[in-house]
Protein backbone atom coordinates (compact mmCIF):
# COMPACT_ATOMS: atom_id res chain seq x y z
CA UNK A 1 52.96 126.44 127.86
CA UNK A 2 54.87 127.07 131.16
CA UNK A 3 58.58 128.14 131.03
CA UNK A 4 60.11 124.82 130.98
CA UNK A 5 58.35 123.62 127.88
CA UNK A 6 59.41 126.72 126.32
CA UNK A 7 62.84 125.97 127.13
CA UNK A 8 62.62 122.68 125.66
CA UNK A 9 61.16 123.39 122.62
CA UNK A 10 63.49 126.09 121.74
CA UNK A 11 66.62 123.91 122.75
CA UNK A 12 65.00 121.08 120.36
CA UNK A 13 64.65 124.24 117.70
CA UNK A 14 68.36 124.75 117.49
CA UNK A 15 69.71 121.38 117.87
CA UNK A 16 67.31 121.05 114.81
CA UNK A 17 68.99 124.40 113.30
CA UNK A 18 72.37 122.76 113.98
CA UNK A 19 71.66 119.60 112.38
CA UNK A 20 69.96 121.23 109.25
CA UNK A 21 72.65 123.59 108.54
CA UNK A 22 75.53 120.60 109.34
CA UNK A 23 73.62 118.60 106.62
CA UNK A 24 73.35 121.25 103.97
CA UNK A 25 77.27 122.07 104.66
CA UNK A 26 78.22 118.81 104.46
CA UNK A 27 75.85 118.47 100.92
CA UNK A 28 77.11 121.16 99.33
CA UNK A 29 80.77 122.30 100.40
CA UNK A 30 82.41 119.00 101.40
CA UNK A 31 85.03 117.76 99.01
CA UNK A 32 83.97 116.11 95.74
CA UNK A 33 86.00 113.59 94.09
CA UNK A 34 87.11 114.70 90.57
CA UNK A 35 85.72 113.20 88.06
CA UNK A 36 87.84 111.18 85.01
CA UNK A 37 89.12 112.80 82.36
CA UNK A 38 88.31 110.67 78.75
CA UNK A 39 91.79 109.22 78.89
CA UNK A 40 91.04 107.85 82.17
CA UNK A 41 88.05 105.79 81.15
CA UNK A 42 91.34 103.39 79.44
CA UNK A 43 93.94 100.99 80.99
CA UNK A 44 97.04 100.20 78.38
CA UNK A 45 97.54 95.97 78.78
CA UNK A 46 100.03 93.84 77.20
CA UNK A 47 97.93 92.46 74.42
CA UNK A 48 99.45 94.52 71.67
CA UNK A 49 96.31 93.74 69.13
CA UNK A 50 94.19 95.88 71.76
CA UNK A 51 96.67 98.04 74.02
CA UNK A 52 94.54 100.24 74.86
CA UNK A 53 90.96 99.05 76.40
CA UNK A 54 87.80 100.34 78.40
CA UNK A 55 87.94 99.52 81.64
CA UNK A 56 84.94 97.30 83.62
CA UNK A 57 82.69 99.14 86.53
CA UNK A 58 81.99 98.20 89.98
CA UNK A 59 77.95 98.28 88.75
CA UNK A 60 78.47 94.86 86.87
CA UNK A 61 78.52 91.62 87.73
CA UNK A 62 81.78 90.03 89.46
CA UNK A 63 83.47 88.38 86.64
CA UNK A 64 86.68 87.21 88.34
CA UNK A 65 88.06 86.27 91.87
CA UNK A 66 90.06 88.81 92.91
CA UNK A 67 91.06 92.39 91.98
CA UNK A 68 94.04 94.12 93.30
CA UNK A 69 94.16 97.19 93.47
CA UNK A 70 97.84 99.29 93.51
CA UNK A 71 97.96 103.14 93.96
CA UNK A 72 101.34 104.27 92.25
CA UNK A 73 102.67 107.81 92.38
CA UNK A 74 106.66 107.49 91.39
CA UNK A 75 107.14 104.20 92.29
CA UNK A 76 109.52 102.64 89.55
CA UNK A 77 111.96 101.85 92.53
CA UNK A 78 110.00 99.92 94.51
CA UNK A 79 107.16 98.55 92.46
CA UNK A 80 109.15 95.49 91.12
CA UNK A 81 109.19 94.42 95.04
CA UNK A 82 105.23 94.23 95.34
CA UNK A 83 104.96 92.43 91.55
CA UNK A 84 107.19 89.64 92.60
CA UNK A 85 105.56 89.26 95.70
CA UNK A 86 102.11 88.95 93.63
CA UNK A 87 103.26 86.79 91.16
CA UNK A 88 104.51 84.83 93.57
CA UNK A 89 101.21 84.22 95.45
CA UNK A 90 98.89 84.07 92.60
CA UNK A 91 101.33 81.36 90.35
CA UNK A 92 101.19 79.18 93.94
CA UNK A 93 97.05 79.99 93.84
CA UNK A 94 97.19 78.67 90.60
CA UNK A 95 98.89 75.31 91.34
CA UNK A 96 96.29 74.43 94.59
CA UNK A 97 93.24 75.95 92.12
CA UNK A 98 93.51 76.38 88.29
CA UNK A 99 90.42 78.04 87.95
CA UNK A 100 91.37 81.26 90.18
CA UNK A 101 91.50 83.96 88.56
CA UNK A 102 92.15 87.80 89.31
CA UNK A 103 93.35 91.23 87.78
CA UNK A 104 95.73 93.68 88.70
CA UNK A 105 95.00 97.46 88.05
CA UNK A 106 98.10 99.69 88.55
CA UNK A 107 96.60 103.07 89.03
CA UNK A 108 99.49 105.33 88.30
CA UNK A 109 98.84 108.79 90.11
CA UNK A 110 100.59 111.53 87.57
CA UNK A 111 103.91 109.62 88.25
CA UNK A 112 106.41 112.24 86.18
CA UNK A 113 108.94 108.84 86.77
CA UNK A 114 108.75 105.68 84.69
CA UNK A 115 105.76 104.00 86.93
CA UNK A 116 104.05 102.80 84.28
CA UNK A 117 106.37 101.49 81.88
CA UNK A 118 107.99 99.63 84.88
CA UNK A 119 104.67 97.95 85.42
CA UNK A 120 103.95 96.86 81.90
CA UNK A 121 107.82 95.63 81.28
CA UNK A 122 107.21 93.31 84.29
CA UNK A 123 103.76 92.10 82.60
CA UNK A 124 105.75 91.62 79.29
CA UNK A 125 108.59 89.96 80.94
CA UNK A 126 106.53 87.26 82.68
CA UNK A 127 103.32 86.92 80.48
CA UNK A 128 100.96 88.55 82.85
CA UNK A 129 98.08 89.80 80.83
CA UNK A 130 95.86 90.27 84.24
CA UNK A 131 97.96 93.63 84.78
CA UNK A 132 96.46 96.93 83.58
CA UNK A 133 98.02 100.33 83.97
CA UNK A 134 95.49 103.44 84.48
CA UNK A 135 97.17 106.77 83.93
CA UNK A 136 95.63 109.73 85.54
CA UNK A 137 96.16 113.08 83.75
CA UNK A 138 96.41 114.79 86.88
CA UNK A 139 97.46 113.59 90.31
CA UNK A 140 94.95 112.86 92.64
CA UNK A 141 96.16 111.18 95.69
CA UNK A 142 96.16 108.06 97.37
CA UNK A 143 92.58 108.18 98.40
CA UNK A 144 91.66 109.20 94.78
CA UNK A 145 93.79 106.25 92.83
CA UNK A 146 92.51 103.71 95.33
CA UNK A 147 88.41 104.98 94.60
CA UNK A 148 89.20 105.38 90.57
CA UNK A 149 90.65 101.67 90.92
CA UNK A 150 87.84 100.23 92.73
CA UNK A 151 84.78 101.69 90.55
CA UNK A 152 86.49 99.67 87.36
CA UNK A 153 86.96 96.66 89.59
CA UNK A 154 85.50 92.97 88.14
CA UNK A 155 86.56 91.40 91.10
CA UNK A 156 83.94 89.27 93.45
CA UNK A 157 86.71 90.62 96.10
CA UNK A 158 88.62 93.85 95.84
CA UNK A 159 91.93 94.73 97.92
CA UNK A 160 93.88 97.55 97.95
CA UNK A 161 97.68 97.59 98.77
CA UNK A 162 100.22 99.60 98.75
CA UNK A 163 102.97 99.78 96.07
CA UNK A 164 105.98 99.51 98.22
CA UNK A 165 105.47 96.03 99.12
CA UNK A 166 105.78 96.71 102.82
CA UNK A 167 102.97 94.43 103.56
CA UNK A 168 103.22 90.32 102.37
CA UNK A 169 100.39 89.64 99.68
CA UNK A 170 100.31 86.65 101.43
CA UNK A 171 98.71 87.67 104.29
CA UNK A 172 95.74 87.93 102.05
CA UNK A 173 94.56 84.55 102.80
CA UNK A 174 94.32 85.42 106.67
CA UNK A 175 92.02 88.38 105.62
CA UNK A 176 89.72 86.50 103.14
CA UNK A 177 88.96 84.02 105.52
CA UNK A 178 88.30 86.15 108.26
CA UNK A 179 86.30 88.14 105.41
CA UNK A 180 84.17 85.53 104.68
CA UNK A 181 83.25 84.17 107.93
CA UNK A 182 82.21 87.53 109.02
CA UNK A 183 79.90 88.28 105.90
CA UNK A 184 76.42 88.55 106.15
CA UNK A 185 74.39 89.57 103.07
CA UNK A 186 77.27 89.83 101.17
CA UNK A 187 79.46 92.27 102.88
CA UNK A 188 82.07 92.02 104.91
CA UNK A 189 85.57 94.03 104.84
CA UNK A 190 88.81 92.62 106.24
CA UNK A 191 91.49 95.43 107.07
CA UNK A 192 95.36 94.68 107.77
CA UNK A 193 96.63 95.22 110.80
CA UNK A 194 99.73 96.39 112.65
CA UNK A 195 99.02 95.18 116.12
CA UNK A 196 98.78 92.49 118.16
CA UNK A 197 101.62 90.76 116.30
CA UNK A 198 102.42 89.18 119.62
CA UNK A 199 99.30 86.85 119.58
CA UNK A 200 99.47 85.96 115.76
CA UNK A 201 102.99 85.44 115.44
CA UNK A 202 103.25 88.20 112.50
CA UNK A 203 106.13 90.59 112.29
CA UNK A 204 106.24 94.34 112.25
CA UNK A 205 109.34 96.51 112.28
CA UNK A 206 108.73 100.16 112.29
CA UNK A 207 110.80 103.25 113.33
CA UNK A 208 110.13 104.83 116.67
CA UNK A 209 108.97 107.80 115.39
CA UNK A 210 106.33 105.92 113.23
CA UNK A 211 105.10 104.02 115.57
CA UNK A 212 104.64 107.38 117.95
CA UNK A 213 102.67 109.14 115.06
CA UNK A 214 100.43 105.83 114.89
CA UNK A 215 99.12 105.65 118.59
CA UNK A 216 98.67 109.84 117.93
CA UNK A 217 96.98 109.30 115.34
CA UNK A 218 94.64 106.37 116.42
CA UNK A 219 93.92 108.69 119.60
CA UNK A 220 92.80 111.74 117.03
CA UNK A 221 90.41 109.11 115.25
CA UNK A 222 88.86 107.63 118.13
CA UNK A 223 87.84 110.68 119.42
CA UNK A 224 86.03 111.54 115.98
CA UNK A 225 84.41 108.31 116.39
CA UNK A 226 86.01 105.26 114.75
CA UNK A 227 86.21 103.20 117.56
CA UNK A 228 86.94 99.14 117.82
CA UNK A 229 90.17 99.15 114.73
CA UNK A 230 93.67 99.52 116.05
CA UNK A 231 95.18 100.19 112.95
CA UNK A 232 93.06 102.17 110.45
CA UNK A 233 96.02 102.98 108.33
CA UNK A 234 97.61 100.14 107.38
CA UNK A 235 97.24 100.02 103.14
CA UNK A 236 95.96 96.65 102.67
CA UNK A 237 92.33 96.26 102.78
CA UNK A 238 89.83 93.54 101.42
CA UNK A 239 86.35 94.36 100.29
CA UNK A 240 83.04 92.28 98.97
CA UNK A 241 81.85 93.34 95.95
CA UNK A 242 78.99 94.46 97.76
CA UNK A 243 80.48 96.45 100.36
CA UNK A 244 82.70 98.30 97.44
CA UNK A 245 79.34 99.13 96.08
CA UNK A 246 77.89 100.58 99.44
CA UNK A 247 81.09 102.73 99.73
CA UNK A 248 83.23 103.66 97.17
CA UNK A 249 80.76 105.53 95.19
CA UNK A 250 80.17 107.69 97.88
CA UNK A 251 83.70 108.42 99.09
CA UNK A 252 85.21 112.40 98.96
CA UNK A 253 88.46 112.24 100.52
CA UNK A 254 91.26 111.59 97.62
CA UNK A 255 94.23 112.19 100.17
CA UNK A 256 95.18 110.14 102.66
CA UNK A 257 92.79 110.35 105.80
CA UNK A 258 90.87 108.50 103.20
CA UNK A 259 90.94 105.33 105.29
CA UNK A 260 88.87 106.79 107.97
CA UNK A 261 86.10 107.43 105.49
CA UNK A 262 85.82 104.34 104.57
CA UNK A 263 85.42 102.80 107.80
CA UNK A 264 82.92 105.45 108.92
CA UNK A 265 80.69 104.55 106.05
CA UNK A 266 81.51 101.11 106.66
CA UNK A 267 80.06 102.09 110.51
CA UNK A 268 76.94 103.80 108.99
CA UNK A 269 76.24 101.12 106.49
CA UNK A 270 76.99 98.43 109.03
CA UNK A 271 79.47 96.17 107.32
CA UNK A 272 81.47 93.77 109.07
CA UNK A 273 84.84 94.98 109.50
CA UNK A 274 87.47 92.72 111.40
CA UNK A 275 90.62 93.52 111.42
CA UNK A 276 93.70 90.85 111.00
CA UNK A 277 96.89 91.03 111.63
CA UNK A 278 99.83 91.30 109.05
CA UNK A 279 103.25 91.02 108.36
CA UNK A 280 104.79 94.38 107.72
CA UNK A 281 108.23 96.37 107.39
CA UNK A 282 108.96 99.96 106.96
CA UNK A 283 109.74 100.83 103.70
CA UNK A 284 112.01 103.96 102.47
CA UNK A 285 110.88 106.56 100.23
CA UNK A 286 107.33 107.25 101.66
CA UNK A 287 105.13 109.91 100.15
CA UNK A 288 104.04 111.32 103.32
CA UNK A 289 105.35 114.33 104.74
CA UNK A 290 105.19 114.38 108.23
């Protein structure tokens, strides 16, 4: 073996050092999601014979339309905004095609505000036994509510949106067709989108200081590899039952980079992603700190 084969073969020796130890780090000290707590296994509904009920799993078979998914941490304010807006769509669904049919899991983050009663008042107020509220004990974040909502999901299509109503539930229509054009083998994920608003004729209204933390951010994640979406953090996202199964189960993240996961396991499991563009206004009293 001359010198230059030597050279090779101990370069190919650490990049296969490298990659070992990356995979064992990544095994055994990356974030785990926490796991439910008894309580959590529950949702409280409005039918008072049975107020308190197990909720489905992800594993089962679809066994309605739609299921939306709401992360809610303190959000009595601006809840009612989003659950008009639903109603709205689903009661005009409902008059085009009786038969559709869908469920609406408010996963209510360790709110220490009235979240939760807000939610089931509205459901009371206007009949709507589709809603379910899921308390967690302990507060997991945005990334964590959204998974925990998703695993108990019946839906043949699961989307995710957040509780401030910023986005119109409306625009879901745009993303389901898209959806289901691009599926192939059953999974296919539509994401929301804050650009190109010029070409669809959708609205956006953002500060200016938003929209510069956006295009820094979208720069950060490109360069650690989630190329081809513009906006990766817009919090309204539609998901096959089948693509929920490839990645939910294996997310980490529970805060709020918790979008990029998803779309790198969407990358790795190669699932359709196309992204749509929606309607959108900035919203006060954001969770975020910048």
């Amino acid at each position: 073996m001359d010198a230059a084969q030597l050279l090779l073969l101990l370069v190919a020796l650490g990049v296969g050092a490298v990659v070992a130890v990356s995979t064992l780090v990544v095994r055994f000290k990356s974030p785990q999601p926490r796991p439910r707590q008894e309580s959590e296994n529950f949702y409280q509904g409005i039918d008072e014979k049975h107020e308190r009920q197990k909720l489905g799993s992800l594993a089962e078979a679809a066994s309605v339309d739609l299921t939306i998914v709401v992360p809610a941490f303190n959000e009595e304010e601006r809840l009612p905004v989003l659950l008009n807006d639903i109603l709205k769509y689903v009661t005009k669904r409902r008059d085009s095609e009786p038969k559709f049919s869908f469920e609406l899991i408010i996963m209510d983050d360790g709110s220490r505000d009235k979240t939760s009663d807000v939610a089931l008042e509205f459901a009371r107020m206007h009949s709507i036994k589709e809603i379910k509220v899921v308390r967690h004990v302990i507060n997991r974040g945005k990334g964590g509510a959204v998974t925990q909502g998703v695993l108990c999901s019946k839906g043949d299509y699961i989307i995710f949106c957040d509780a401030d109503g910023a986005t119109l539930f409306s625009d879901i229509d745009p993303l389901w067709q898209k959806a289901k054009a691009a599926e192939r083998q059953g999974l296919a994920i539509a994401i929301g989108s804050r650009n190109n608003q010029a070409l669809s004729g959708t609205v956006v209204q953002r500060s200016h200081m938003r929209a510069f933390l956006q295009w820094g951010f979208h720069t950060y994640v490109t360069i650690l590899g989630v190329r081809g979406v513009r906006d990766t953090q817009c919090g309204f996202k539609l998901f096959s039952r089948q693509a929920a199964r490839l990645i939910f189960p294996n997310m980490h993240v529970e805060r709020f980079i918790f979008d990029i996961e998803i779309l790198l396991l969407a990358r790795y499991q190669n699932i359709p992603v196309v992204e749509v563009p929606v309607n959108w206004h900035e919203v006060a009293g954001s969770k975020m700190s910048i």
